[in-house]
Structure formats: C-alpha cells, structure tokens
N, C-alpha and C. Protein backbone atom coordinates (compact mmCIF):
# COMPACT_ATOMS: atom_id res chain seq x y z
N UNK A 1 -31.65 123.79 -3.97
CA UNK A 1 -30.87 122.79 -3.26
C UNK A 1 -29.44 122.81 -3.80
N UNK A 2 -28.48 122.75 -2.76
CA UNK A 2 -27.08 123.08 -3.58
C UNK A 2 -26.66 121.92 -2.80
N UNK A 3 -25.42 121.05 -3.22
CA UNK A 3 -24.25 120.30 -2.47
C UNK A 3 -23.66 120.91 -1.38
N UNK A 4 -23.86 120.41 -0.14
CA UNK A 4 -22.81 121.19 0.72
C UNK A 4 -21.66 120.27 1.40
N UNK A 5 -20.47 120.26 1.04
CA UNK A 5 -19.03 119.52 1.74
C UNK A 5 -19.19 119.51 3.23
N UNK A 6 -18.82 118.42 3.97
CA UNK A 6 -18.61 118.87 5.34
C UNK A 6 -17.42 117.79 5.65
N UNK A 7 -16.67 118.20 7.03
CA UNK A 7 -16.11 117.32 7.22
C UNK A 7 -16.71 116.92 8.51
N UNK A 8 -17.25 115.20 8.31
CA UNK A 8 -18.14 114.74 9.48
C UNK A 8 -17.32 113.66 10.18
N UNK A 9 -17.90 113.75 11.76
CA UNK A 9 -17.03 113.14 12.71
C UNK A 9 -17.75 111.75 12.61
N UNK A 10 -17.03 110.66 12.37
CA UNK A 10 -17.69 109.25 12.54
C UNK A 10 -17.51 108.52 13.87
N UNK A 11 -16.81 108.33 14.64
CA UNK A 11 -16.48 107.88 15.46
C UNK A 11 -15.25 108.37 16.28
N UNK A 12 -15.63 108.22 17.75
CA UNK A 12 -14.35 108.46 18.75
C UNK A 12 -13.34 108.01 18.94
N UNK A 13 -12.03 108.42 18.48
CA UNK A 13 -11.05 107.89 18.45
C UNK A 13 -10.19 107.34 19.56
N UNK A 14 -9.45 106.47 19.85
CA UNK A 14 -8.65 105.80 21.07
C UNK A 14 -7.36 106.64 21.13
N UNK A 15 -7.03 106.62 19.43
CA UNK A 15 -5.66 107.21 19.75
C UNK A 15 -6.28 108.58 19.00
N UNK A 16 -4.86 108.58 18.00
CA UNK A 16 -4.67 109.77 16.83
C UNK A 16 -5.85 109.40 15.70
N UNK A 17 -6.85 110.49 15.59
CA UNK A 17 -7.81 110.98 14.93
C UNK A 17 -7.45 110.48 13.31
N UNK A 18 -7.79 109.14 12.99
CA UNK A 18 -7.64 109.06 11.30
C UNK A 18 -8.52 109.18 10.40
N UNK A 19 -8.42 109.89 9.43
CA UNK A 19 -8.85 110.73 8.25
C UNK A 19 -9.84 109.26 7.08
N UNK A 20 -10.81 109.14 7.17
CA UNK A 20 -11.89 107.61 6.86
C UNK A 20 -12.17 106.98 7.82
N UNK A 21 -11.65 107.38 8.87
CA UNK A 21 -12.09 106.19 9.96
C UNK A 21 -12.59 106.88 11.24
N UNK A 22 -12.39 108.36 11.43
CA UNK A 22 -12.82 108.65 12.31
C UNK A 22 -13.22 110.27 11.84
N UNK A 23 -13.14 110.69 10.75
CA UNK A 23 -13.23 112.21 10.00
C UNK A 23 -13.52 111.50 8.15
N UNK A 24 -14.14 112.25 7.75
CA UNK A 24 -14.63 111.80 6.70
C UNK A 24 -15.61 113.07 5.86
N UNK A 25 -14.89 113.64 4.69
CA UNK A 25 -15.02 114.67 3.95
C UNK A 25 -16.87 113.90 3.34
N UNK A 26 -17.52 114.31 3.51
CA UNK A 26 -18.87 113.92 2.55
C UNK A 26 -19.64 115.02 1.73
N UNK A 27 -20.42 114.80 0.94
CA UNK A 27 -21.18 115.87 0.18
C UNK A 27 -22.48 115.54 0.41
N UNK A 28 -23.55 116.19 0.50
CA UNK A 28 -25.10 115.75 1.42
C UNK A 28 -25.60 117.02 0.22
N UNK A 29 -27.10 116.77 0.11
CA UNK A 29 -27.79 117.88 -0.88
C UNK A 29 -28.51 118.79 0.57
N UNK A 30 -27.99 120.26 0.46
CA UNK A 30 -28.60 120.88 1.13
C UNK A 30 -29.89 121.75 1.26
N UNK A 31 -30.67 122.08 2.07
CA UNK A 31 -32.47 122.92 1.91
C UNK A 31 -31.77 123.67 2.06
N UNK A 32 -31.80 125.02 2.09
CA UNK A 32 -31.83 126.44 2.84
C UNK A 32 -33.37 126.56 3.51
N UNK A 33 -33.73 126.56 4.67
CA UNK A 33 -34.95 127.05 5.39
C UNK A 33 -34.70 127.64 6.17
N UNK A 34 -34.50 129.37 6.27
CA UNK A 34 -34.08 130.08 7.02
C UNK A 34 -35.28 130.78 7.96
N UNK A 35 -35.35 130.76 9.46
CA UNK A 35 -36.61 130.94 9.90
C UNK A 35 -35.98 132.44 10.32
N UNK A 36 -36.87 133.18 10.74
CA UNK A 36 -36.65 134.34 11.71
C UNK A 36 -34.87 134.83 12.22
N UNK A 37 -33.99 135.91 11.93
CA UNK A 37 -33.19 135.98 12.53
C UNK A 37 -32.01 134.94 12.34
N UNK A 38 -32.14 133.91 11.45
CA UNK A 38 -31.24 133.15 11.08
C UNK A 38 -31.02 133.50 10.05
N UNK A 39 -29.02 133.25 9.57
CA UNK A 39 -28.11 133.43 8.69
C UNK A 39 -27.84 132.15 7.80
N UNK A 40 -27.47 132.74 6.71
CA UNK A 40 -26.57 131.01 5.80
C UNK A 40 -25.43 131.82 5.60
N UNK A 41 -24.33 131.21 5.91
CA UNK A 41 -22.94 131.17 5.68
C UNK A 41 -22.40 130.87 4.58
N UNK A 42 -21.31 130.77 4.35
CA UNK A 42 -20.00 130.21 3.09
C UNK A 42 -19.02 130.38 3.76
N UNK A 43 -18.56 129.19 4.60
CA UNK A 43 -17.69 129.31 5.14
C UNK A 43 -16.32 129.81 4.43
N UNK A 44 -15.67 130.55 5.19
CA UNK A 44 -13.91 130.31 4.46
C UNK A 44 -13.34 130.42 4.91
N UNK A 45 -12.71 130.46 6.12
CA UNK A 45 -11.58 129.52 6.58
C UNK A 45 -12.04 129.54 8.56
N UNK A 46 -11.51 127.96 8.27
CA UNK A 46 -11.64 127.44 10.07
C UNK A 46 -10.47 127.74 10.80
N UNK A 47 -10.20 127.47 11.86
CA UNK A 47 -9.47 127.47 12.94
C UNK A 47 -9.01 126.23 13.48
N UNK A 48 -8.02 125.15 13.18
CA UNK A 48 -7.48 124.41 14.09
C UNK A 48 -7.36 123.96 15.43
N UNK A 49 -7.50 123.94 16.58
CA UNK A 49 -7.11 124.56 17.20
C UNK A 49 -7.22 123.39 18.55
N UNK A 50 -5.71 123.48 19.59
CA UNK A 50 -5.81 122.30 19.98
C UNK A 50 -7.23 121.74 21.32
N UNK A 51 -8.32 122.52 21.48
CA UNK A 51 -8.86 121.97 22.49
C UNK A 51 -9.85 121.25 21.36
N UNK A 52 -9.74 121.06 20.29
CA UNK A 52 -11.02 120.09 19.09
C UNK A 52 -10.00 119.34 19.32
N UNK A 53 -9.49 118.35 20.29
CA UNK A 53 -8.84 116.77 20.38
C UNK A 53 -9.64 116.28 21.15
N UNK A 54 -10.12 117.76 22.36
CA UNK A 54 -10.79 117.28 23.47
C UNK A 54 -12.31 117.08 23.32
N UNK A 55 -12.97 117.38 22.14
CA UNK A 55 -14.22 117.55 21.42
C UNK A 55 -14.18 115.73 20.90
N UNK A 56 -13.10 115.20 20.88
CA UNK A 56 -13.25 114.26 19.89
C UNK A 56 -13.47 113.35 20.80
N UNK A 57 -13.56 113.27 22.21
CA UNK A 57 -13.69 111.93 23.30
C UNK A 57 -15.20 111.98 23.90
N UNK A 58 -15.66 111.56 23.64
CA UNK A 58 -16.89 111.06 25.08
C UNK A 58 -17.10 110.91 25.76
N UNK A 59 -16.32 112.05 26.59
CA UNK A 59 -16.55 112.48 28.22
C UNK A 59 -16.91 113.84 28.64
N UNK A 60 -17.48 113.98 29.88
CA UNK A 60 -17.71 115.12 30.06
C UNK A 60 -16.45 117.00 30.06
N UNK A 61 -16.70 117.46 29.70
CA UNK A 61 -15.77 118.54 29.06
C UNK A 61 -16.53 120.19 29.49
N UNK A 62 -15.67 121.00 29.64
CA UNK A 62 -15.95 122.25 29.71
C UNK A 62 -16.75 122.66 28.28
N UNK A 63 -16.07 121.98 26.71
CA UNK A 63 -16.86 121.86 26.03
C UNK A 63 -17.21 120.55 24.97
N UNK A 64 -18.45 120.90 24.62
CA UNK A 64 -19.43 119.74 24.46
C UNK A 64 -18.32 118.68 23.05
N UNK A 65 -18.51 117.40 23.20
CA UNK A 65 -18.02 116.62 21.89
C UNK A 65 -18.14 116.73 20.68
N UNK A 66 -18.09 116.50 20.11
CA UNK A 66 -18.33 116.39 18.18
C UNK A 66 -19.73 115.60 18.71
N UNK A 67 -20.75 115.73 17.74
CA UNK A 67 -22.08 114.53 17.26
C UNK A 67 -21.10 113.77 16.22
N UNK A 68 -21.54 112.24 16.59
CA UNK A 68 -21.14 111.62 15.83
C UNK A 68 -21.86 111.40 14.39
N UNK A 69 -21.87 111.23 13.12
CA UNK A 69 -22.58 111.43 11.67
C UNK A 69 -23.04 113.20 11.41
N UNK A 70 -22.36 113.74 12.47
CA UNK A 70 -22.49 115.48 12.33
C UNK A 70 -21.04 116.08 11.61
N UNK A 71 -21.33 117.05 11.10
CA UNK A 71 -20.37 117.97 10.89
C UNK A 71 -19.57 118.64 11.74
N UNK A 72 -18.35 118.42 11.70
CA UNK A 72 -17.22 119.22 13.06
C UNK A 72 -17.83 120.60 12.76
N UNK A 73 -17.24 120.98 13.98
CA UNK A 73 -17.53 122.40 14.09
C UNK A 73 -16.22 123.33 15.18
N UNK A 74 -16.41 124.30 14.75
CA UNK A 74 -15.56 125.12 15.29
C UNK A 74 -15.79 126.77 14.80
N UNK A 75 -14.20 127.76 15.32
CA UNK A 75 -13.95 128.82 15.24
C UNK A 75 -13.96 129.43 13.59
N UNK A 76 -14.37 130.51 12.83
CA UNK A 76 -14.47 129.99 11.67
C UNK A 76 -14.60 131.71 11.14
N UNK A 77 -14.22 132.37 10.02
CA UNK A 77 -14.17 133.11 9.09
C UNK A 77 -15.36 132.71 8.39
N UNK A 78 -16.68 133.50 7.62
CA UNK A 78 -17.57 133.25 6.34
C UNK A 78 -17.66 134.53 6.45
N UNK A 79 -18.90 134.39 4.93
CA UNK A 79 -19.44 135.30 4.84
C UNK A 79 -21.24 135.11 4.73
N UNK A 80 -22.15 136.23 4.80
CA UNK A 80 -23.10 136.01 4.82
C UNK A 80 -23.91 135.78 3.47
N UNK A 81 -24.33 134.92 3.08
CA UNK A 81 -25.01 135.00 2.00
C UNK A 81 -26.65 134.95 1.71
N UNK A 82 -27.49 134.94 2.96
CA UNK A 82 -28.73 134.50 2.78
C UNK A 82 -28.92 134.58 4.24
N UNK A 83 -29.60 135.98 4.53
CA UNK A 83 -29.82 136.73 5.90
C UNK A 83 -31.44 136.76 6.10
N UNK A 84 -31.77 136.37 7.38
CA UNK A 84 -33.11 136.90 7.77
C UNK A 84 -32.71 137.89 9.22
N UNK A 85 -31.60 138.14 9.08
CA UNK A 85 -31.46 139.34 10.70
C UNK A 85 -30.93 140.29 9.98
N UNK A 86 -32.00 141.34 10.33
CA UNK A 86 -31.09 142.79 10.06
C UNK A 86 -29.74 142.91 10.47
N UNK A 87 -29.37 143.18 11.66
CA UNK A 87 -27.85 142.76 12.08
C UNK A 87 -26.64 142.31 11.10
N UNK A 88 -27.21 141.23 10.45
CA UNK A 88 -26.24 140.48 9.50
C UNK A 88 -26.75 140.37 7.98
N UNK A 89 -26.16 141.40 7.31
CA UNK A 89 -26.67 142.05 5.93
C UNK A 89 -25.75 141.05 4.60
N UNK A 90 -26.35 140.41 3.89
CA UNK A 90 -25.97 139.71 2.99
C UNK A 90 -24.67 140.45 2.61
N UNK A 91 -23.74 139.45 2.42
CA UNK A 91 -22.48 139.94 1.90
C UNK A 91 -21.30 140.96 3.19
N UNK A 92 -21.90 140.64 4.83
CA UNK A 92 -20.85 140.71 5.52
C UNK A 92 -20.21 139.80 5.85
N UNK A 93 -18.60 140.04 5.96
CA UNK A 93 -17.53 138.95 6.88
C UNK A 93 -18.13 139.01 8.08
N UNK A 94 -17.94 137.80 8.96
CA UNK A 94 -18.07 137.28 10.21
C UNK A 94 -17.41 136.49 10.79
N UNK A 95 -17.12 136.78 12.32
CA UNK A 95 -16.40 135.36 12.59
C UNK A 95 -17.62 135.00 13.61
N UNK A 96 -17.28 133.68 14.33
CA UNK A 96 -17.87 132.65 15.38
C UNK A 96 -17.82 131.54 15.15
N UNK A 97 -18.52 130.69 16.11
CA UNK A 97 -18.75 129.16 15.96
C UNK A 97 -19.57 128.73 14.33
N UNK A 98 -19.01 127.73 14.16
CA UNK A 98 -19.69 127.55 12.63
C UNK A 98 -18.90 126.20 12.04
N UNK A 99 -19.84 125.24 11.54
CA UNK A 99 -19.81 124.34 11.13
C UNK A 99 -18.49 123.87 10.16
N UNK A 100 -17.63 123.02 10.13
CA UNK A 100 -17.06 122.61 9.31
C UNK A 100 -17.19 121.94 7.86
N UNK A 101 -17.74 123.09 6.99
CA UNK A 101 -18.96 122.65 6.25
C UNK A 101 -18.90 123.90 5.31
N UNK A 102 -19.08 123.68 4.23
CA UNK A 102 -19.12 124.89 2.70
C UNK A 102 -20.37 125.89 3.23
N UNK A 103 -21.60 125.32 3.97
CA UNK A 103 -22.53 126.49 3.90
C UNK A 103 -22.68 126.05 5.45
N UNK A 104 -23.15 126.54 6.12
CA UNK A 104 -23.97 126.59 7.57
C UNK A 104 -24.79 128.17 7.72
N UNK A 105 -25.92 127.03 8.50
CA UNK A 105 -26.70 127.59 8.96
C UNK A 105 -26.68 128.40 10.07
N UNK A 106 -26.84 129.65 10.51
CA UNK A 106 -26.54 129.38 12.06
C UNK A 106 -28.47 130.32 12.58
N UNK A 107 -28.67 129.32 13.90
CA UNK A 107 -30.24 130.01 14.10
C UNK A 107 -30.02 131.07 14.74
N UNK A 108 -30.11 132.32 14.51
CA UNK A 108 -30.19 133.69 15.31
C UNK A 108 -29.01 134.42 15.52
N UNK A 109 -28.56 133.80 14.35
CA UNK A 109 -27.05 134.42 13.87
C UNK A 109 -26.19 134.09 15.72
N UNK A 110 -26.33 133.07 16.43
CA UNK A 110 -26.25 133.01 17.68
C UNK A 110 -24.02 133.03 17.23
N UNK A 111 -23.72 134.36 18.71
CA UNK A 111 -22.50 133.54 18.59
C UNK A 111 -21.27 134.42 17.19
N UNK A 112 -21.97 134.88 16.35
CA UNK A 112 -21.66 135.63 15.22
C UNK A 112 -21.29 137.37 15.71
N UNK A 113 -20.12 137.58 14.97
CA UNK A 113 -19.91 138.98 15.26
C UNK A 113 -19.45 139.02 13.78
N UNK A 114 -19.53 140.74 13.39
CA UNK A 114 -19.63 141.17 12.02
C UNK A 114 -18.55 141.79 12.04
N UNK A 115 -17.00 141.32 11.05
CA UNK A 115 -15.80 141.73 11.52
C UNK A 115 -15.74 143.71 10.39
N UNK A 116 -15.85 144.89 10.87
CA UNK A 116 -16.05 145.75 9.99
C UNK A 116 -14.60 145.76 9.58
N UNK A 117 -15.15 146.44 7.97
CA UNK A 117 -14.11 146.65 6.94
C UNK A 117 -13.27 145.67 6.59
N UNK A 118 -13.39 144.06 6.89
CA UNK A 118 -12.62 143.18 6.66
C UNK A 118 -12.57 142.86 5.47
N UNK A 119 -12.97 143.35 4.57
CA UNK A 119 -13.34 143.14 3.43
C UNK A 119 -11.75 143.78 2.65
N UNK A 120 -12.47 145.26 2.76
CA UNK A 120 -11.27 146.13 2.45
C UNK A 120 -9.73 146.08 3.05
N UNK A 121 -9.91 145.48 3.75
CA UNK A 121 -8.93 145.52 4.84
C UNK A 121 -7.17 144.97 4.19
N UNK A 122 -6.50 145.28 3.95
CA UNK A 122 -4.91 144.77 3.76
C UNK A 122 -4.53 143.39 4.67
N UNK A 123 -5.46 143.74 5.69
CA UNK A 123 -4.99 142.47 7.05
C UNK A 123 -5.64 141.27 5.86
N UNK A 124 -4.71 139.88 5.86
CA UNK A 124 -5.54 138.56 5.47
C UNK A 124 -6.80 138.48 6.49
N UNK A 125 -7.77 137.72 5.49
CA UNK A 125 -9.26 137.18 6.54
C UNK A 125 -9.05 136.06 7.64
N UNK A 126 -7.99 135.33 7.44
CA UNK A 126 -7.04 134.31 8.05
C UNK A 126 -6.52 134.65 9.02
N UNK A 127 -5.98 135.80 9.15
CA UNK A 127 -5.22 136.88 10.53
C UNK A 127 -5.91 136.70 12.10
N UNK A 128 -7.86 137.05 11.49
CA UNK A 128 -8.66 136.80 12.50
C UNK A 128 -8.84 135.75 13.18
N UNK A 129 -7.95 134.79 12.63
CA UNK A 129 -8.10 133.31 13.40
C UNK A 129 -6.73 132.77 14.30
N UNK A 130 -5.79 134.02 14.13
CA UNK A 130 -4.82 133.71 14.66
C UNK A 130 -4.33 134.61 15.57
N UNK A 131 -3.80 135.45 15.03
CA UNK A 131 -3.32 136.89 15.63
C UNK A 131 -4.30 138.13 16.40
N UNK A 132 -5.05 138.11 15.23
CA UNK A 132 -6.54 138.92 15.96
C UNK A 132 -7.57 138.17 16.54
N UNK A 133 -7.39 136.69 16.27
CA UNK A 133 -8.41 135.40 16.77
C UNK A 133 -8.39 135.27 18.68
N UNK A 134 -8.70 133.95 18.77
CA UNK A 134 -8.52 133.77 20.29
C UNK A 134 -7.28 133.25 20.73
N UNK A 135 -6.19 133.09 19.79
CA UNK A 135 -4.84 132.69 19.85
C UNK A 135 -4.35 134.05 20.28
N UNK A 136 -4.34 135.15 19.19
CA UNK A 136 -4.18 136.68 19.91
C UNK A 136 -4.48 137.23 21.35
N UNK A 137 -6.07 136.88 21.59
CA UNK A 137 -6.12 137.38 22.58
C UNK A 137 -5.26 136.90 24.06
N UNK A 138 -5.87 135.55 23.53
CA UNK A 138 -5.23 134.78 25.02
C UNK A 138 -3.81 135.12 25.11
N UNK A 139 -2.69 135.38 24.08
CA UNK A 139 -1.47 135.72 24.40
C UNK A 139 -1.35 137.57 24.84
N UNK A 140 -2.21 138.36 24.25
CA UNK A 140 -2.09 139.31 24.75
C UNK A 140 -2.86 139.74 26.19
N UNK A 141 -4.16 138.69 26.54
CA UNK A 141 -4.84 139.45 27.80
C UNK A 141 -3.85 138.13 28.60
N UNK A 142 -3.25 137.39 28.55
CA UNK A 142 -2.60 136.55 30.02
C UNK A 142 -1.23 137.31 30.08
N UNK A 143 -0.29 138.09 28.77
CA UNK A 143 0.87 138.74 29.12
C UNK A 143 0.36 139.99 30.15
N UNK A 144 -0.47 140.77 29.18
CA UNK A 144 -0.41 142.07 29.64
C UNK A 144 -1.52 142.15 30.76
N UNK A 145 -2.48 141.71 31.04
CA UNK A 145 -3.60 141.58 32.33
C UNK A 145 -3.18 140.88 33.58
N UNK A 146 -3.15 139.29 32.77
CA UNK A 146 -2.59 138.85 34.19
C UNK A 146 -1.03 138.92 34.53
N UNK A 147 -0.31 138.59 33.92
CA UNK A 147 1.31 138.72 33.84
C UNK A 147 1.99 140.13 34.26
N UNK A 148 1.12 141.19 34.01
CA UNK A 148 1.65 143.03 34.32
C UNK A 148 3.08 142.62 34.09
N UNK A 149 3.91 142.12 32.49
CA UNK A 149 4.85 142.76 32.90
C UNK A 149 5.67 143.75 32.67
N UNK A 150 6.96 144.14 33.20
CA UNK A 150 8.01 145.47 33.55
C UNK A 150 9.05 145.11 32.11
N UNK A 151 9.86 146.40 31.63
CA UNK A 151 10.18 146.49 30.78
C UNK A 151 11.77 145.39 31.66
N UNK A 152 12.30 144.98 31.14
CA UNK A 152 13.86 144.51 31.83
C UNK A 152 13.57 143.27 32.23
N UNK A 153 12.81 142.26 32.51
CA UNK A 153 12.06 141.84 33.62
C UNK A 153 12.57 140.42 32.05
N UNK A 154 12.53 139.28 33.00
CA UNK A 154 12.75 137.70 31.85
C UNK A 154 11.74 136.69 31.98
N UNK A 155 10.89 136.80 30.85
CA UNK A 155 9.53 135.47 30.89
C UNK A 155 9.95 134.02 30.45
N UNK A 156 10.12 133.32 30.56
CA UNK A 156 9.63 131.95 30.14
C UNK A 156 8.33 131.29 29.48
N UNK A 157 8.12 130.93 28.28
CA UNK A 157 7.94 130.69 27.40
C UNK A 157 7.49 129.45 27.22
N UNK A 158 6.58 128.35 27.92
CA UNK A 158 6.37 127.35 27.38
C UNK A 158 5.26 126.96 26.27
N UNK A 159 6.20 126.30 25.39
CA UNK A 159 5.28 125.29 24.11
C UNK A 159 5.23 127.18 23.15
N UNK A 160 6.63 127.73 23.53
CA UNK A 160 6.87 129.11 22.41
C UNK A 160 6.69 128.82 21.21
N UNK A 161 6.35 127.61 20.53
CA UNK A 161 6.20 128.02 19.24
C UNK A 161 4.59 127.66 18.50
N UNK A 162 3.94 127.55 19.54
CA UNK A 162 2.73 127.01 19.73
C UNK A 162 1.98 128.15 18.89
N UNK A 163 0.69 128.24 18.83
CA UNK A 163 -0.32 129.32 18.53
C UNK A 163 0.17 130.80 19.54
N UNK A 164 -0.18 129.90 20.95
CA UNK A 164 -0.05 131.34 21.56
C UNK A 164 1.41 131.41 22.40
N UNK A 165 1.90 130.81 22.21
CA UNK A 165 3.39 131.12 22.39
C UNK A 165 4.32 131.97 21.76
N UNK A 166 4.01 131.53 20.88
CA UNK A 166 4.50 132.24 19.59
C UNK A 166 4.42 133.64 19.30
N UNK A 167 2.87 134.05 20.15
CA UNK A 167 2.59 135.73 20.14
C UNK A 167 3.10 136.15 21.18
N UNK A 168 2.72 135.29 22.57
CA UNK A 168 3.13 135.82 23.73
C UNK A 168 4.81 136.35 23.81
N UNK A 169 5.73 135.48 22.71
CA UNK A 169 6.94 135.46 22.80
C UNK A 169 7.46 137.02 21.89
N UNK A 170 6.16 137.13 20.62
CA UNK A 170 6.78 138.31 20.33
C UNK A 170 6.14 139.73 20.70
N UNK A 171 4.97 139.50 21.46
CA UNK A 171 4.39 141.01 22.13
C UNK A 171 5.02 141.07 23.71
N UNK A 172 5.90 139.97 24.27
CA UNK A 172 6.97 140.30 25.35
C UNK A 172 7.97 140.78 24.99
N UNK A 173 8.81 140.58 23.83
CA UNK A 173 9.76 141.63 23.12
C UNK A 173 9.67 142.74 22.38
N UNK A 174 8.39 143.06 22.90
CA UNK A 174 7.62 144.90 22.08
C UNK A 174 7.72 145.52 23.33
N UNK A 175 7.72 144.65 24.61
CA UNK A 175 7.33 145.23 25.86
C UNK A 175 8.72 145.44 26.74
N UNK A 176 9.51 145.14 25.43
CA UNK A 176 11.21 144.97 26.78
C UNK A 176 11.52 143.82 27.51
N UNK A 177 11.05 142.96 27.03
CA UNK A 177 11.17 141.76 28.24
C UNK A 177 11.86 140.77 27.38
N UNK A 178 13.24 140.17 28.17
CA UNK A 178 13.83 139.03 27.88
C UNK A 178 12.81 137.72 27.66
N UNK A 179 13.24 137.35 26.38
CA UNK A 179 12.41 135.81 26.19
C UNK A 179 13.26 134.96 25.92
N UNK A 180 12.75 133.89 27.19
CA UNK A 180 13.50 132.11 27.08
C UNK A 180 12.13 131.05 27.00
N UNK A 181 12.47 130.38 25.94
CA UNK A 181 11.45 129.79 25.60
C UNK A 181 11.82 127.92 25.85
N UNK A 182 10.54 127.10 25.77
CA UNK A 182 11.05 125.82 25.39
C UNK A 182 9.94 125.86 24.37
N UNK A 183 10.12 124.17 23.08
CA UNK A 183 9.94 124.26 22.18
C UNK A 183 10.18 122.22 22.17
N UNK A 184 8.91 121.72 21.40
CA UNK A 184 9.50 120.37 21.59
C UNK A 184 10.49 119.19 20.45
N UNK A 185 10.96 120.35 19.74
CA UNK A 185 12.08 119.78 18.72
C UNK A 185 13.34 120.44 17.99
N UNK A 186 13.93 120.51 17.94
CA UNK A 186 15.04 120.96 17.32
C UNK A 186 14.68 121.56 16.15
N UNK A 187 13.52 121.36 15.57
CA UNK A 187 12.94 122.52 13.93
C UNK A 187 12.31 123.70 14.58
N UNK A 188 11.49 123.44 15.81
CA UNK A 188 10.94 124.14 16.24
C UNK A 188 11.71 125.29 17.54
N UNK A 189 12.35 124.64 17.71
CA UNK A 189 13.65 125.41 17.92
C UNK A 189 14.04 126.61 17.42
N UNK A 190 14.77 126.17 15.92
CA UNK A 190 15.76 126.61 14.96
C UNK A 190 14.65 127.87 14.42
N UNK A 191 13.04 127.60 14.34
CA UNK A 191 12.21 128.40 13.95
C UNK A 191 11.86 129.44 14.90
N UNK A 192 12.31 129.23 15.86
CA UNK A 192 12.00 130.09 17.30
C UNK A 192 13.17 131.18 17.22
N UNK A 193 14.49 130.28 16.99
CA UNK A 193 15.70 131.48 16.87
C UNK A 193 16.12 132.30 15.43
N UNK A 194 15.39 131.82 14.86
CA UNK A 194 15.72 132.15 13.24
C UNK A 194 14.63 132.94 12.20
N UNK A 195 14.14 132.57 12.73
CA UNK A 195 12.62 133.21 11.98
C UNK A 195 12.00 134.22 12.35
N UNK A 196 11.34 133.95 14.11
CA UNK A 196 10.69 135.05 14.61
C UNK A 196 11.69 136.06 15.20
C-alpha cells in the first residue's frame, strides 16, 4: 500500500475554479489490484488545457465532467511501473488520458500509447504535451490540411499566443506565410513580437 497525491474535484464552480473550495490536493492510501491487461502508472507531467473549464460544469458536453470527490483527470506523460499487458512493458513512457494523481491505474491500458525512445530522446518528456501533444497537432493538421496554405499568402491569427496559436503562428512562417495575429494584452503582445 503506498500514499497516492491526487488533485480531487469537490464541487462545481459558478465562477473561477478556487484551489480548497472547489480543487483540493489530498493523499488517500492506495491497493494496487491489477486485473488482466491493466497498467499502474507514475504519473509525470499533465496537460493544462483549456477545454478542463468545460469538465468543471454539470452539463451535458462533448466531454464528460470531473466526478465530484474523484481525481481530475486529463492528457498526461507517465511511466509504466506495474504491467499486466504485454503491450506495456514495465518501465515504458506513455502518453493518454490519466488521472491527476502520483499513480493511476488505467484498465486495459485503454487510451495509452507507448511514446518510443522517449526516454533517450534530447526532446523534453513535456514537449509531448505541447508541441508534439494535441496542441501540436491541432495547429499543424488545421494549418496544413484544412487551411492548404500558399507560400506569400497572409493568415490571421486569433488568441496567437495561446497553446495553438502560438504553433500555428510559427509553422505559418516555415511555410512563407505572412502572420497577423491578435493577442489579449499588451505582455502578450510584446511576447508575440519579441520572443517568438
């Protein structure tokens, strides 16, 4: 039995999500009972990411709410430590859905992909949640799939300094394409013209 951290959702918030009153770090003593084809995790690092605001209300949603006295959950970096699926061999990186929580369980490794050589890899394990994550993709399959665009050609840029703004803004200037962006503050701005 080991301690496992989670951060658990207590209640639905009206407004802005506060930290004891509606999120709440706890420590619970955990079993490991791994049946058939199920993994134990160690998590290390989650994903932010803005549609978990829409997880936090009690209405119907493309996806499902937080359980309330449950552990958030989301997009997530671990590793495997305690495998019953061949597939997922103690001591691989993985990403998928996965608990906001030091260990999770997941049943049938459901949802889990095995990131190769991430280990060895120079890329941060962190990268996969951003750039190579679903922030990456979505800025590279809506530029280059749906968008087709031409080298010369001027995109617009909204919420450019966002997750996927931010990529979309710099894999449109790999591609030749003028970028005008908006941005909703003057830091975020100054970080748009100065930085990237």
């Amino acid at each position: 039995m080991v301690q496992n951290k989670s951060a658990v959702f207590l209640k639905y918030p009206t407004e802005y999500p506060v930290v004891g009153e509606h999120i709440e770090v706890q420590s619970k003593e955990f079993t490991v009972d791994l049946k058939d084809n199920d993994v134990l995790l160690r998590n290390l690092y989650f994903s932010l990411d803005p549609y978990m605001r829409g997880r936090m209300r009690n209405a119907k949603s493309y996806v499902p709410g937080f359980q309330i006295g449950e552990a958030m959950s989301g997009y997530g970096i671990a590793e495997v430590t305690e495998s019953k699926n061949a597939a997922f061999p103690v001591g691989a990186i993985v990403s998928g859905f996965t608990g906001w929580q030091k260990y999770s369980v997941i049943p049938g490794a459901s949802g889990l992909r095995i990131l190769p050589g991430a280990r060895e890899s120079p890329i941060p394990l962190s990268a996969h949640l951003g750039v190579l994550g679903m922030p990456g993709l979505t800025a590279y399959a809506s530029l280059k799939i749906i968008g087709q665009p031409k080298a010369g050609e001027t995109i617009f840029v909204s919420a450019a300094a966002g997750a996927v703004g931010q990529l979309v803004g710099q894999i449109a200037k790999k591609f030749g394409l003028r970028v005008v962006g908006s941005a909703g503050s003057d830091d975020k701005v100054d970080y748009l013209l100065n930085e990237l």
